[in-house]
Protein backbone atom coordinates (compact mmCIF):
# COMPACT_ATOMS: atom_id res chain seq x y z
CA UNK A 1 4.77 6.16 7.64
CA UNK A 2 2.52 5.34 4.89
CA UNK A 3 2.93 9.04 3.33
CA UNK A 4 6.49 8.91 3.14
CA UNK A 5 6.72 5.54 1.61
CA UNK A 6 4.18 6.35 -1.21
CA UNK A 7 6.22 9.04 -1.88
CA UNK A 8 9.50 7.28 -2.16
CA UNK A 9 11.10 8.87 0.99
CA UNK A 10 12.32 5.53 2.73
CA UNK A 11 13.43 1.91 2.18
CA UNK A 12 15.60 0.37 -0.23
CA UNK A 13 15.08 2.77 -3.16
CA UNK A 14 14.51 6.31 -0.80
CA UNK A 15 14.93 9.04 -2.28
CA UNK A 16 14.46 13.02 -2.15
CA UNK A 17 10.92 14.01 -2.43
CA UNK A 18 9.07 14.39 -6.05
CA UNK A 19 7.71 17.79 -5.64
CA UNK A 20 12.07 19.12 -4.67
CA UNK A 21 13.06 17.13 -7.80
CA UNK A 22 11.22 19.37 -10.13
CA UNK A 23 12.91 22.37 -8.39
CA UNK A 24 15.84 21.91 -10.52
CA UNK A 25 13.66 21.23 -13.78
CA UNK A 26 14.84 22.75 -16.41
CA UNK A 27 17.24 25.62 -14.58
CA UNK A 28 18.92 23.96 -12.04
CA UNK A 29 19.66 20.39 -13.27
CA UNK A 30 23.52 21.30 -14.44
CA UNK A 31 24.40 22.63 -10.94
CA UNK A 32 22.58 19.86 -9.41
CA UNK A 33 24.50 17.35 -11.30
CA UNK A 34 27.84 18.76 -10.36
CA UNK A 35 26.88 18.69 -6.45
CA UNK A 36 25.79 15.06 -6.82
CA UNK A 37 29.04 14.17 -8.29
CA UNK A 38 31.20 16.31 -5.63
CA UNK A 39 29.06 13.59 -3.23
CA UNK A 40 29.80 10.49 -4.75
CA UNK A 41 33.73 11.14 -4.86
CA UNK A 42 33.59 11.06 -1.22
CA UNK A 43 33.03 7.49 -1.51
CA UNK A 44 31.07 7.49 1.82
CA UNK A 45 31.27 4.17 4.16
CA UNK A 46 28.94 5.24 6.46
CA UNK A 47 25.43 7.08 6.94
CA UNK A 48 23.32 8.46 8.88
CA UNK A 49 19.76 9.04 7.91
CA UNK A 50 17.15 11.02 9.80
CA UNK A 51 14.29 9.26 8.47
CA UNK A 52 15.11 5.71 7.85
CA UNK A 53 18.05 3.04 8.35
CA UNK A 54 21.15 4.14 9.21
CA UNK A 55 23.74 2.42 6.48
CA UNK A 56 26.98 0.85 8.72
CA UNK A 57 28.53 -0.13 4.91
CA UNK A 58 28.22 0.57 1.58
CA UNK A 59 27.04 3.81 1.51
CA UNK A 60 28.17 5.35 -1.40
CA UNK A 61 25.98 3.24 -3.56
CA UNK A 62 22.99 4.00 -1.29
CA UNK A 63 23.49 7.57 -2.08
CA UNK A 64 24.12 7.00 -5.90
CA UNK A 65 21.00 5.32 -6.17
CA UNK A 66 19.02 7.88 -4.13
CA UNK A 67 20.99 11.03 -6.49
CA UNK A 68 20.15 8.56 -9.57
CA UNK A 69 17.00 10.99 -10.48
CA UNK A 70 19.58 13.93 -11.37
């Protein structure tokens, strides 16, 4: 709900939460990078998400702009 949006979990511009982002600050940012990209050349149609919208199309930019934080 109203938690989760605040936060930046769901709609257009959802993301991972704040407080996991700073996990990989400064140490893990590299290796999270590298994963990221290993993602995005999938080049994903299709998506399921547990928490939101399910994306029929497109979903490779949904997920770029989601990782866009790393």
């Amino acid at each position: 709900g109203m938690l989760m949006r605040l936060n930046g979990l769901v709609g257009d511009k959802g993301s991972c939460p704040r407080e996991w982002r700073f996990t990989f600050w400064p140490f893990g940012k590299e290796k999270a990078r590298k994963g990221r990209d290993i993602i995005l050349s999938w080049r994903a149609e299709k998506m399921i998400v547990a928490h939101g919208t399910c994306v029929e199309g497109g979903a490779a930019a949904v997920i770029e702009r989601a990782l866009s934080w790393i």
